[in-house]
C-alpha atoms as a PDB file:
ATOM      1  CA  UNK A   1     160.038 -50.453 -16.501  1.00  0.00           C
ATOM      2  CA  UNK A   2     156.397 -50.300 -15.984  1.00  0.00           C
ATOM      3  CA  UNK A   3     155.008 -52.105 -12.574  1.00  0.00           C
ATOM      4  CA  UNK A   4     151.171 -52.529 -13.235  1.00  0.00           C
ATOM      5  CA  UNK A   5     148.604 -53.705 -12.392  1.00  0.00           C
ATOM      6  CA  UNK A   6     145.767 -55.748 -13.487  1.00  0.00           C
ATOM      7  CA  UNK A   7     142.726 -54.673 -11.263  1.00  0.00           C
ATOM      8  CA  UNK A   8     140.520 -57.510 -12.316  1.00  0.00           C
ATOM      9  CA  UNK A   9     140.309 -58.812  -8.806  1.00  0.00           C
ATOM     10  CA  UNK A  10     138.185 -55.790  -7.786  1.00  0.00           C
ATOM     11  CA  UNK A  11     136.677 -54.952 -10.880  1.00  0.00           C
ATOM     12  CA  UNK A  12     133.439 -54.478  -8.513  1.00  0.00           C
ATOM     13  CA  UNK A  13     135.256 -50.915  -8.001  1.00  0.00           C
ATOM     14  CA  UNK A  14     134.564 -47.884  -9.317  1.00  0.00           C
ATOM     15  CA  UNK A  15     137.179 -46.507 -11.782  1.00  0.00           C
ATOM     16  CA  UNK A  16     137.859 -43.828  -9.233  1.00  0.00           C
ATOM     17  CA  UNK A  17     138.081 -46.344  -6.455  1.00  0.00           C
ATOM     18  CA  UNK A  18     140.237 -48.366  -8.581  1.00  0.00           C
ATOM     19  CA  UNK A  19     142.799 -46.211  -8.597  1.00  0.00           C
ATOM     20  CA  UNK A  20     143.142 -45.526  -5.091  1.00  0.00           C
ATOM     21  CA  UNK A  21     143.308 -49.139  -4.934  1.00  0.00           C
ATOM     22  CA  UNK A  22     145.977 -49.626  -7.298  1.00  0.00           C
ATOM     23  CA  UNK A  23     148.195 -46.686  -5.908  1.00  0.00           C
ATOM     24  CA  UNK A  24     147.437 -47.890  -2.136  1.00  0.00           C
ATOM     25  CA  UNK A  25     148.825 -51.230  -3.187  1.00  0.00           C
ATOM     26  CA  UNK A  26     152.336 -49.445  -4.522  1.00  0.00           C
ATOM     27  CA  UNK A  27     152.114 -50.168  -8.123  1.00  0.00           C
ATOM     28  CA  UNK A  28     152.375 -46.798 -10.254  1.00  0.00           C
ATOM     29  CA  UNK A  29     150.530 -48.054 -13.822  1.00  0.00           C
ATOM     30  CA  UNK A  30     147.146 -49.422 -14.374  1.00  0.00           C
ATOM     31  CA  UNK A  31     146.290 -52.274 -16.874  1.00  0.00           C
ATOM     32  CA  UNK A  32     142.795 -52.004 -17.611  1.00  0.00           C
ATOM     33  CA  UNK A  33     140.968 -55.166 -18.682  1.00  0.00           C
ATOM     34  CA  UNK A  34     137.809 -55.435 -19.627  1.00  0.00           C
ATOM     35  CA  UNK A  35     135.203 -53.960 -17.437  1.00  0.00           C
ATOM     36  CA  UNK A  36     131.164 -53.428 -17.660  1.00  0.00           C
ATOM     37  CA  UNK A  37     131.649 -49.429 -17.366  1.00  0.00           C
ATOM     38  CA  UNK A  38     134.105 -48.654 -19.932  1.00  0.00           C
ATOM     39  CA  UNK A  39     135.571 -51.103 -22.617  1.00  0.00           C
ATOM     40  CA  UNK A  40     132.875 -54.213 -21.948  1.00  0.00           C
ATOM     41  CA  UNK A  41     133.573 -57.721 -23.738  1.00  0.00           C
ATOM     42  CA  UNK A  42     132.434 -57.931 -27.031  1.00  0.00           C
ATOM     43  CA  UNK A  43     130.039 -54.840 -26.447  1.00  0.00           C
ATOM     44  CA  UNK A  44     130.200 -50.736 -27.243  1.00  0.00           C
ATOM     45  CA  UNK A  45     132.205 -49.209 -25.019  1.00  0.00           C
ATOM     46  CA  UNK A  46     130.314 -47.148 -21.913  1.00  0.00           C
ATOM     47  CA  UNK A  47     132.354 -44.336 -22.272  1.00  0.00           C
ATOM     48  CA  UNK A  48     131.296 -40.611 -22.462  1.00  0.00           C
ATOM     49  CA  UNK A  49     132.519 -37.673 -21.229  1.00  0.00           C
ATOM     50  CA  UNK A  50     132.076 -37.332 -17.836  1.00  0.00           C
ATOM     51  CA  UNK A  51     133.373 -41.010 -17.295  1.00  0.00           C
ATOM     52  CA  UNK A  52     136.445 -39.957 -19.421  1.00  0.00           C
ATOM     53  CA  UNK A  53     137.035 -36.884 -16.978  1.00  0.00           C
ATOM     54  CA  UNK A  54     136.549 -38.720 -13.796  1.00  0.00           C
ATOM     55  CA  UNK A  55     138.745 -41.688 -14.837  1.00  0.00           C
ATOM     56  CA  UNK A  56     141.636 -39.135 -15.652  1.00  0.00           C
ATOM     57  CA  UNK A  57     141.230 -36.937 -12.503  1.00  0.00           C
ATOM     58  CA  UNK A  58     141.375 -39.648 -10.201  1.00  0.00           C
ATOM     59  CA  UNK A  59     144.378 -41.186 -11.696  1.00  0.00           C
ATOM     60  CA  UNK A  60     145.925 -38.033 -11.642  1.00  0.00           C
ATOM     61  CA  UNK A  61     144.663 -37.327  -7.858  1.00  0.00           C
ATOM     62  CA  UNK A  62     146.123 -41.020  -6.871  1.00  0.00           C
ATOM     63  CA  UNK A  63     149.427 -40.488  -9.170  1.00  0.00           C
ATOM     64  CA  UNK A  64     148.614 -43.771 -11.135  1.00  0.00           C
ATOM     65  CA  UNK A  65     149.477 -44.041 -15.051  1.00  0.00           C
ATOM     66  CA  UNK A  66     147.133 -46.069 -17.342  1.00  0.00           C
ATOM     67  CA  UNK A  67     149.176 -47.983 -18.851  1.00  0.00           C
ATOM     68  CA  UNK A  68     147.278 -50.504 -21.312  1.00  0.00           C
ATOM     69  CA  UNK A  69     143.887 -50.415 -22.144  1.00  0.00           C
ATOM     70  CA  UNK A  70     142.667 -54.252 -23.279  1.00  0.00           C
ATOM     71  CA  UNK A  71     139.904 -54.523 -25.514  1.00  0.00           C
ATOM     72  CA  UNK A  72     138.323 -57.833 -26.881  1.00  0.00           C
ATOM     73  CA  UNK A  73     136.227 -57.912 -29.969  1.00  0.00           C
ATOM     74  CA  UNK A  74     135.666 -60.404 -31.959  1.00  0.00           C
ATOM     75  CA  UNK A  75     138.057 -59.078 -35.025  1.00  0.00           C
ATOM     76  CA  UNK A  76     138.903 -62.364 -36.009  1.00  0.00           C
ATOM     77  CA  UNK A  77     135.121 -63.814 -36.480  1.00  0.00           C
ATOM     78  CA  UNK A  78     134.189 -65.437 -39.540  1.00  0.00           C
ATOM     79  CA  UNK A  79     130.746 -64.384 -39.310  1.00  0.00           C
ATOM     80  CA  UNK A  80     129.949 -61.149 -40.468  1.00  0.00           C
ATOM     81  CA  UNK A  81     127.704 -59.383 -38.154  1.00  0.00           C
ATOM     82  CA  UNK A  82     130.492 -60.026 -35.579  1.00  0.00           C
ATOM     83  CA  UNK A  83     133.251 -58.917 -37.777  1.00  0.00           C
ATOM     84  CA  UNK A  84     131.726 -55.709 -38.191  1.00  0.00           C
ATOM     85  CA  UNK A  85     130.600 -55.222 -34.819  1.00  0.00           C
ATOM     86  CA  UNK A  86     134.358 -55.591 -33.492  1.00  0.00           C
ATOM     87  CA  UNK A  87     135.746 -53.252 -36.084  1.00  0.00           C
ATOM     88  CA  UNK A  88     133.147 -50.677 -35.333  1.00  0.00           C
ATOM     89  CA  UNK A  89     134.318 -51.191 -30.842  1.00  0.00           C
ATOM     90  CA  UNK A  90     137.755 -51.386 -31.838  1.00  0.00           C
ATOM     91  CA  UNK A  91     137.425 -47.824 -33.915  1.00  0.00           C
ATOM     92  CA  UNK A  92     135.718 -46.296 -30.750  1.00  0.00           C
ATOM     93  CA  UNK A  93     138.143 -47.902 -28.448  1.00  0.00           C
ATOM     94  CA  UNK A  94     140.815 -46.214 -30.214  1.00  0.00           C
ATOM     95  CA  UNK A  95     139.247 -42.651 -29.888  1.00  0.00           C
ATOM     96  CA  UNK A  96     138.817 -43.513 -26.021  1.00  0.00           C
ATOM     97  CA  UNK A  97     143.003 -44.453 -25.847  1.00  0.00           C
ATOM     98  CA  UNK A  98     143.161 -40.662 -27.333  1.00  0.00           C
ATOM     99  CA  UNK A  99     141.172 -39.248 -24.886  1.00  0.00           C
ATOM    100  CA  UNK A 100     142.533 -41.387 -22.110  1.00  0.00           C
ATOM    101  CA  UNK A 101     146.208 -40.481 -22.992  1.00  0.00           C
ATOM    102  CA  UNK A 102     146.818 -44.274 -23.196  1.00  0.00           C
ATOM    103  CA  UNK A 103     149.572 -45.442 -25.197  1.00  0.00           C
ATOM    104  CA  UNK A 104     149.256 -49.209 -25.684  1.00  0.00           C
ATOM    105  CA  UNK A 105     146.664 -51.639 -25.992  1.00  0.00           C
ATOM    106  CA  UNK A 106     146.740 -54.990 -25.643  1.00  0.00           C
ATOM    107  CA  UNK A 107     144.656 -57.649 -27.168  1.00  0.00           C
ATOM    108  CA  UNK A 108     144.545 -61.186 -28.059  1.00  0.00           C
ATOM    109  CA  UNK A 109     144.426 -62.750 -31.575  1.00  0.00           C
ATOM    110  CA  UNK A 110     140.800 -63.793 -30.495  1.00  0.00           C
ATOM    111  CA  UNK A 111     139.335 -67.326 -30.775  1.00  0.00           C
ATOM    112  CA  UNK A 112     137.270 -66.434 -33.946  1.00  0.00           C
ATOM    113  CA  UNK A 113     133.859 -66.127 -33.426  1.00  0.00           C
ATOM    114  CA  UNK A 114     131.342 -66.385 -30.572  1.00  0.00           C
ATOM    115  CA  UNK A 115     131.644 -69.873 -29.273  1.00  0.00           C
ATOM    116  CA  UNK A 116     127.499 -70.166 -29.076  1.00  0.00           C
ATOM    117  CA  UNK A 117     127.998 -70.423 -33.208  1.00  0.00           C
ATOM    118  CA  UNK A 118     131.405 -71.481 -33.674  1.00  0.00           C
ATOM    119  CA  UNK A 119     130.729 -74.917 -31.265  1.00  0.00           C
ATOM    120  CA  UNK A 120     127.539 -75.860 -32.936  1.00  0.00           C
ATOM    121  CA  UNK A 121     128.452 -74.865 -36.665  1.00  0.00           C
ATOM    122  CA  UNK A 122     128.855 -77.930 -38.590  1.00  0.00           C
ATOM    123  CA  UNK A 123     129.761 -75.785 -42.236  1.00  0.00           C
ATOM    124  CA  UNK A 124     133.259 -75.765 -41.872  1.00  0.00           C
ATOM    125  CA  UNK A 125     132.877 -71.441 -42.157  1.00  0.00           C
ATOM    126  CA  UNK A 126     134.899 -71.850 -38.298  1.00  0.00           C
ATOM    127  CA  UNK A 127     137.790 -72.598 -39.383  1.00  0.00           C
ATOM    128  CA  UNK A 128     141.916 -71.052 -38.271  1.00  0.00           C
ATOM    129  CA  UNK A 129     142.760 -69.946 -41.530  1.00  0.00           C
ATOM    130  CA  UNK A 130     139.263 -68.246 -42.118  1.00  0.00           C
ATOM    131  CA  UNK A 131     139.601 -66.841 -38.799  1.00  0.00           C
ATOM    132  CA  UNK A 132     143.089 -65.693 -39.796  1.00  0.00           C
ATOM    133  CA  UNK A 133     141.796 -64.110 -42.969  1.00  0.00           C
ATOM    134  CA  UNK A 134     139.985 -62.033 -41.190  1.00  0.00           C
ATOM    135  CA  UNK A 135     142.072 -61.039 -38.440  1.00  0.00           C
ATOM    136  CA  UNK A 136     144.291 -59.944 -41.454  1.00  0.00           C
ATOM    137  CA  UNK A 137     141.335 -57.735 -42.549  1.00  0.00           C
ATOM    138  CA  UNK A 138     140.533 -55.740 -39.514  1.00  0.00           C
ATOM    139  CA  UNK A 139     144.621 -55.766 -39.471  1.00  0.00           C
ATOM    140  CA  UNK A 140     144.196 -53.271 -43.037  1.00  0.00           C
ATOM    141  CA  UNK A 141     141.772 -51.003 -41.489  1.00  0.00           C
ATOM    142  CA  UNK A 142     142.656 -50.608 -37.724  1.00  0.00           C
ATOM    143  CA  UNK A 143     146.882 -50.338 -38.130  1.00  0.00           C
ATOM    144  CA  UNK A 144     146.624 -47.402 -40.041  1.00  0.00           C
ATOM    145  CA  UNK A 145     144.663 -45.843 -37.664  1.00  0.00           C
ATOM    146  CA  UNK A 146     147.010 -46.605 -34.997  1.00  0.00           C
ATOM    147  CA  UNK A 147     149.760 -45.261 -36.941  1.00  0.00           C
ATOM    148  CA  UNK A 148     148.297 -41.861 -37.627  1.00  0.00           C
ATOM    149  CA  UNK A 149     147.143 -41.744 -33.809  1.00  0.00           C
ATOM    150  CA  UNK A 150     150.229 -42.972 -32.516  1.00  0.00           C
ATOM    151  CA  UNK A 151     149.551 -46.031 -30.602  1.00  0.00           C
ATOM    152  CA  UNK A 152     150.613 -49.403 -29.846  1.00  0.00           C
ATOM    153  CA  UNK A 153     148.653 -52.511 -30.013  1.00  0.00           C
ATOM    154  CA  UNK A 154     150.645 -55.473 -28.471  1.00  0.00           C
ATOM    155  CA  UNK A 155     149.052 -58.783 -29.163  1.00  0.00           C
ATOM    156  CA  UNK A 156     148.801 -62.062 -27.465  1.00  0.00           C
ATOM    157  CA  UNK A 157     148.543 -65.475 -28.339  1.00  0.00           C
ATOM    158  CA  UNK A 158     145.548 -67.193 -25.983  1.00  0.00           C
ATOM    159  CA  UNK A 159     144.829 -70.878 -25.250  1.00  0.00           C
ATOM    160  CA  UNK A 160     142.123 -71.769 -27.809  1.00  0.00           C
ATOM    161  CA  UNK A 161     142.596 -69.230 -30.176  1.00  0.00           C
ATOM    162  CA  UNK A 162     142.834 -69.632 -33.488  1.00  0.00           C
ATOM    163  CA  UNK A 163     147.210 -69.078 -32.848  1.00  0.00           C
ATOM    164  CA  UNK A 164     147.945 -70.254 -29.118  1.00  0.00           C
ATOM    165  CA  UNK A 165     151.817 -70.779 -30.007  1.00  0.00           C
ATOM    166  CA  UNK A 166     154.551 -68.004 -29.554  1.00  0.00           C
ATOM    167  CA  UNK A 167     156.642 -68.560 -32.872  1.00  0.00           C
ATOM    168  CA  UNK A 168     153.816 -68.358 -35.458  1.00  0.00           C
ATOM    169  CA  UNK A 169     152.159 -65.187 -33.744  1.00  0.00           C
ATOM    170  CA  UNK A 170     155.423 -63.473 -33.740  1.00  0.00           C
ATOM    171  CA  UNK A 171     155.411 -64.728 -37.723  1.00  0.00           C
ATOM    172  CA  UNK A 172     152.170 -62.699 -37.873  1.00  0.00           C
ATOM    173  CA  UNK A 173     153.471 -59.762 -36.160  1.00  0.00           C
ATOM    174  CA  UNK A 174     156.169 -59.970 -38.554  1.00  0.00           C
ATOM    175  CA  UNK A 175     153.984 -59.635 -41.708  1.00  0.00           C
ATOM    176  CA  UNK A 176     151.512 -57.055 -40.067  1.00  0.00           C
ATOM    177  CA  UNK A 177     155.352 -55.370 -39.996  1.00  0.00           C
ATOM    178  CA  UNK A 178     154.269 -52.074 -38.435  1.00  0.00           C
ATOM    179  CA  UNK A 179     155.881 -50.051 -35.612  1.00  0.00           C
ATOM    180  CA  UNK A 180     152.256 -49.851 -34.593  1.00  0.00           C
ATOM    181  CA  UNK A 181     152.016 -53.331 -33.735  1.00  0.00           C
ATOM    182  CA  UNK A 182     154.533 -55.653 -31.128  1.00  0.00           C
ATOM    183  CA  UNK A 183     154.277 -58.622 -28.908  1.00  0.00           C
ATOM    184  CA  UNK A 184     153.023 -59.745 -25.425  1.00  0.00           C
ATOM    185  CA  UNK A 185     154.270 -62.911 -23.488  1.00  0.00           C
ATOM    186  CA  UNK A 186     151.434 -64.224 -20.997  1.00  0.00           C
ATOM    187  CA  UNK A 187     153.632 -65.838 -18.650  1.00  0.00           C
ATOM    188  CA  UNK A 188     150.366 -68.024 -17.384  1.00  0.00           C
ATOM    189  CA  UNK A 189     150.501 -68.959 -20.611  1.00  0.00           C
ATOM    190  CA  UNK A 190     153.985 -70.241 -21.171  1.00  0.00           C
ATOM    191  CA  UNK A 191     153.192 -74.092 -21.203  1.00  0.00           C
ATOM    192  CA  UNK A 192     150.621 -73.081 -24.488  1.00  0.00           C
ATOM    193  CA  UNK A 193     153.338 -71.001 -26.519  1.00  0.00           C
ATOM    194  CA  UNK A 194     155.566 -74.398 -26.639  1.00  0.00           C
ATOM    195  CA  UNK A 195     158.128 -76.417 -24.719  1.00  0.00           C
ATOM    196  CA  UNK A 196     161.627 -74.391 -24.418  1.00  0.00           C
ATOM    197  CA  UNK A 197     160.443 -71.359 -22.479  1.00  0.00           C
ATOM    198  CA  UNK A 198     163.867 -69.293 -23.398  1.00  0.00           C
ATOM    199  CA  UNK A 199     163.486 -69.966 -26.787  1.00  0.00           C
ATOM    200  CA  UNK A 200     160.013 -68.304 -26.908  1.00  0.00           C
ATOM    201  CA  UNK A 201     160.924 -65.750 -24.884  1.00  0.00           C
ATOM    202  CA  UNK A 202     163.572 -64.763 -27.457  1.00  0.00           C
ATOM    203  CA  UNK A 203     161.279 -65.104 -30.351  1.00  0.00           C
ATOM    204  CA  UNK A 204     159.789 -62.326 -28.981  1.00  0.00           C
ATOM    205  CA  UNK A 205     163.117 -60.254 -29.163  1.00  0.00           C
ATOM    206  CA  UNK A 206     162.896 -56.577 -30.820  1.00  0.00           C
ATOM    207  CA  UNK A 207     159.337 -57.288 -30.904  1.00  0.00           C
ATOM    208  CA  UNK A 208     158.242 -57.160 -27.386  1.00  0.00           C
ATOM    209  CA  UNK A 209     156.970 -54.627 -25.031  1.00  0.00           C
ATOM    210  CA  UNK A 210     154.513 -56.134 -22.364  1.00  0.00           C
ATOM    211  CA  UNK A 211     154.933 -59.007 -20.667  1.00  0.00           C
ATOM    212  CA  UNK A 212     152.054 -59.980 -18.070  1.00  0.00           C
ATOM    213  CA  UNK A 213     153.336 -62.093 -14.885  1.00  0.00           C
ATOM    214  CA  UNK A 214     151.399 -65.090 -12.946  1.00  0.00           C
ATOM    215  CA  UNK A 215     152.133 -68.286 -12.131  1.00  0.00           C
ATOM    216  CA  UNK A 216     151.086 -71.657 -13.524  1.00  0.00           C
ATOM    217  CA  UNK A 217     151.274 -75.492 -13.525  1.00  0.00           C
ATOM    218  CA  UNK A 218     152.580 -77.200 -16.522  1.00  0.00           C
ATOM    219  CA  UNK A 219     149.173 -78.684 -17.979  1.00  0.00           C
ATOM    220  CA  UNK A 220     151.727 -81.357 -20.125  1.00  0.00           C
ATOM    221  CA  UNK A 221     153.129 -82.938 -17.157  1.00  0.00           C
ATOM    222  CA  UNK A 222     152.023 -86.383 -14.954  1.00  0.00           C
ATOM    223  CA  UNK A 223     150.303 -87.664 -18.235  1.00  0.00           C
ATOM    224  CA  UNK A 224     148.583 -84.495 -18.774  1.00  0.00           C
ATOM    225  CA  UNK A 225     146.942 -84.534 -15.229  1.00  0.00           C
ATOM    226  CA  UNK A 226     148.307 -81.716 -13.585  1.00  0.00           C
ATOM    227  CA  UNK A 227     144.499 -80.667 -13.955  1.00  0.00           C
ATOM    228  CA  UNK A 228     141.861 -83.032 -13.773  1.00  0.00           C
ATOM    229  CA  UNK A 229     138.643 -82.170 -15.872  1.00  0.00           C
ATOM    230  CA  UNK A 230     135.479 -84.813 -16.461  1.00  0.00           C
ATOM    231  CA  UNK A 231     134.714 -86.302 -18.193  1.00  0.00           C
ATOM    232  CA  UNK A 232     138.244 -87.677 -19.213  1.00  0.00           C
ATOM    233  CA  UNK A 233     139.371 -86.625 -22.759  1.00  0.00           C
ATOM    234  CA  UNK A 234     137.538 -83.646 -22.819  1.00  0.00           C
ATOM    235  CA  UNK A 235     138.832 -81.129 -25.291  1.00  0.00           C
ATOM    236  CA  UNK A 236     139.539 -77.722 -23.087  1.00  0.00           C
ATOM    237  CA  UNK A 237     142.454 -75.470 -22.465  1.00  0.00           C
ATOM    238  CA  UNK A 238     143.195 -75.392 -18.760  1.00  0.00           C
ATOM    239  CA  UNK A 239     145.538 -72.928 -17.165  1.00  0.00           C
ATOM    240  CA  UNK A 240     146.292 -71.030 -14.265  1.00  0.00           C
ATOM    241  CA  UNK A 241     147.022 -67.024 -12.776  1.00  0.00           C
ATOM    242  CA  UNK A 242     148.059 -67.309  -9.773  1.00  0.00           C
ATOM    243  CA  UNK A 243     150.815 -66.094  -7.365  1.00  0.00           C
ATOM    244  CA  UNK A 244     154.882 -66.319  -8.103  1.00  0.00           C
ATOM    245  CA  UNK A 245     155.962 -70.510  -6.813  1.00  0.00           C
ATOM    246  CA  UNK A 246     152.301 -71.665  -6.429  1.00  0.00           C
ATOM    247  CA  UNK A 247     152.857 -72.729 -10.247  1.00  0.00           C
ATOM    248  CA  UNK A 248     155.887 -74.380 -11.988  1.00  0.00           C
ATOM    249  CA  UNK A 249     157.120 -71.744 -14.192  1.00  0.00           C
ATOM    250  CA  UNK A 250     161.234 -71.211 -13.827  1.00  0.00           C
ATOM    251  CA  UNK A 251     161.217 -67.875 -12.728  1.00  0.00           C
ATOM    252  CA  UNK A 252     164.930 -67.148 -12.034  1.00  0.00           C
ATOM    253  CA  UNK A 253     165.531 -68.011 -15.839  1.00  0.00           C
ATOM    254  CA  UNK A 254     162.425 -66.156 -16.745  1.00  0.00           C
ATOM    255  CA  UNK A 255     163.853 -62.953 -15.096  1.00  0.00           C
ATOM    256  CA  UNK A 256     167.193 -63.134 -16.315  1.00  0.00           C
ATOM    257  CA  UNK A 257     166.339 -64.210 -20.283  1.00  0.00           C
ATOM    258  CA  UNK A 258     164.074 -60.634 -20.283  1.00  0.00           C
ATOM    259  CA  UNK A 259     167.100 -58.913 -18.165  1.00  0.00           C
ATOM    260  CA  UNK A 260     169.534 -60.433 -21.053  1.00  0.00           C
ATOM    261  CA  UNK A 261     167.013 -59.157 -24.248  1.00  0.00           C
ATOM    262  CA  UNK A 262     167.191 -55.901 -22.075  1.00  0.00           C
ATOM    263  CA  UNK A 263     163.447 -55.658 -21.878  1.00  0.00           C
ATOM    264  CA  UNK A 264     162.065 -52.414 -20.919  1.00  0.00           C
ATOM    265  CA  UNK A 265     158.439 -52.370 -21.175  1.00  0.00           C
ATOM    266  CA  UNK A 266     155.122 -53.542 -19.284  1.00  0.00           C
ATOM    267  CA  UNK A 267     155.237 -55.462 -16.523  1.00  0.00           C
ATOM    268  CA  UNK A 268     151.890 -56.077 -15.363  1.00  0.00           C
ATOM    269  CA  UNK A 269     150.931 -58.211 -12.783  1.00  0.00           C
ATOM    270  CA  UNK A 270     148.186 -60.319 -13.659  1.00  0.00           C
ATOM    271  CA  UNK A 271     146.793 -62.958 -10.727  1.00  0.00           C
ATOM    272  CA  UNK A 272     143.244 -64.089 -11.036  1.00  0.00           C
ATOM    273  CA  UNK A 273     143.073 -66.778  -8.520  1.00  0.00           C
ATOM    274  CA  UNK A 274     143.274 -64.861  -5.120  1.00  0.00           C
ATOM    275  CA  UNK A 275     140.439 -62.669  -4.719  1.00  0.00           C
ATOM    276  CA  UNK A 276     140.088 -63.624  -1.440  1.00  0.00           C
ATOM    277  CA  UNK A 277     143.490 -62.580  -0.629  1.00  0.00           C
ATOM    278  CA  UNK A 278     143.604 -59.729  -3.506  1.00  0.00           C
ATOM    279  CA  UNK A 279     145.646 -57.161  -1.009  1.00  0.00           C
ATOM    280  CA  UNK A 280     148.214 -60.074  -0.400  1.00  0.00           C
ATOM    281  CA  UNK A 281     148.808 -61.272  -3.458  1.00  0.00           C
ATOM    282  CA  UNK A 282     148.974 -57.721  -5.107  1.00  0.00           C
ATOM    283  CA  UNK A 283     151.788 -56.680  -2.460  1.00  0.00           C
ATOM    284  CA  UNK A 284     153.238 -60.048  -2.817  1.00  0.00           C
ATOM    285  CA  UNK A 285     153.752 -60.419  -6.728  1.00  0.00           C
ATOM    286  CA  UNK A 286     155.075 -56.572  -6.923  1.00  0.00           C
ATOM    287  CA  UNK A 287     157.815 -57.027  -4.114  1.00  0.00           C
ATOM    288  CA  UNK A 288     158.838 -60.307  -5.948  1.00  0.00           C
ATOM    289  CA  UNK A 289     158.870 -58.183  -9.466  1.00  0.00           C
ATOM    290  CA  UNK A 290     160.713 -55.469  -7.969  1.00  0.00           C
ATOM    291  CA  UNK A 291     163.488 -58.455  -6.452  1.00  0.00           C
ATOM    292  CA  UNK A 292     163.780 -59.922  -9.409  1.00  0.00           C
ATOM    293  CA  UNK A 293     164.464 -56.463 -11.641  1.00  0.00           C
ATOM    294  CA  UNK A 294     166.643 -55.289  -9.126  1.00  0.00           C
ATOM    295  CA  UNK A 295     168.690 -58.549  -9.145  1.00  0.00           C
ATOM    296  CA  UNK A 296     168.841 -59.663 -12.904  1.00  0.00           C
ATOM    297  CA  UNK A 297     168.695 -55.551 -14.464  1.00  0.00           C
ATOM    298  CA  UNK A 298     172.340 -54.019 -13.539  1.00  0.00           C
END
């Protein structure tokens, strides 16, 4: 098993500072999401030599793995100059993993294109099964590129992408039927992938290799006012990451389903909500992780 962690909290420090960070806090894996110095949303990657080098001495010097990388391009865009764009990060992204001695990425299915277009385009281009067309495309030219290099690209279903349930992106997976390519479950996410949480969790079986871990309310419940957003009706996707019982996610049975598929993979922590706290809620999460591996894993 692979405790990581998800630095996003203090993305404000350097990579080399990062690590530090991430080692002082006891976890022994990084899971680096997208930051301005080195794989950027939707942008080129800032990566060159020197940054390389740094980033892999100080993980070495602080005894930290990288385990993910987590790029997000817009691979599943109907329009073309974003389409192309994303393939072009993606292919550069995957000669950084190289360098970076990083086995796995992980990435979401992606909500099509840029929502500055895809909310104001009235031509019916922004559509899921366009968007799935070409997620299927960049599919035929970045998988075999993983394969020859290796690496593992483990994908997520979001809220508000183009797929947000579990069953029909493990379908996907499925088809893409690669080695090169498995399956996330977002815990934050559960209440999105559909209602029988051990059923989801075992679509993933055989399939999946990271599983991120935060807590969140069930956005169905109390008429569908767990959240509150104005003005009423308003068509968003609300969810949480925040710490282990501050949400409403069954965590005993969560543990011991994963335990029972004899999951072995990525288990990054992934709280957003507690910056303010980030030292506490880092400790926190990984001593509940560790509890609940040590009780359910014999």
């Amino acid at each position: 098993m692979k405790h990581t962690l998800d630095p996003h909290m203090f993305r404000h420090l350097s990579l080399a500072e990062t690590c530090r960070k991430v080692a002082d806090l006891g976890y022994d894996y990084v899971e680096l999401s997208p930051r301005p110095d080195f794989l950027s949303w939707w942008t080129r990657p800032k990566v060159y030599p020197e940054r390389v080098a740094e980033f892999k001495k100080a993980l070495k010097d602080h005894g930290v793995g990288l385990a993910t990388l987590q790029p997000m391009y817009r691979w599943a865009s109907p329009y073309p100059d974003e389409w192309e764009v994303a393939i072009d990060n993606w292919k550069r992204a995957i000669e950084i993993a190289v360098e970076m001695e990083c086995p796995m990425f992980v990435s979401e299915f992606g909500r099509g294109g840029s929502p500055d277009r895809s909310l104001n385009d009235r031509s019916g281009l922004h559509r899921p099964e366009t968007c799935e067309a070409q997620f299927f495309r960049a599919m035929d030219i970045l998988v075999p590129i993983l394969e020859r290099e290796g690496l593992v690209l483990s994908l997520e279903a979001h809220p508000e992408d183009w797929i947000e349930e579990i069953a029909p992106a493990i379908d996907i997976i499925k088809t893409i039927n690669s080695k090169a390519v498995k399956a996330s479950f977002i815990a934050p996410h559960t209440f999105f992938y559909g209602p029988d949480m051990v059923a989801n969790l075992r679509a993933t079986e055989g399939h999946l290799v990271h599983v991120r871990l935060a807590d969140t309310y069930d956005h169905n419940k109390s008429s569908q006012l767990r959240y509150i957003v104005n003005p009423p009706g308003s068509k968003v996707r609300v969810h949480q990451h925040t710490d282990f019982g501050q949400g409403e996610i069954d965590w005993e049975t969560f543990f011991a389903t994963l335990a029972d598929m004899k999951f072995d993979g990525v288990l990054s922590n992934c709280v957003f909500a507690w910056e303010d706290r980030v030292d506490e809620s880092a400790r926190f999460m990984l001593s509940e992780t560790r509890r609940y591996v040590a009780k359910y894993w014999k």
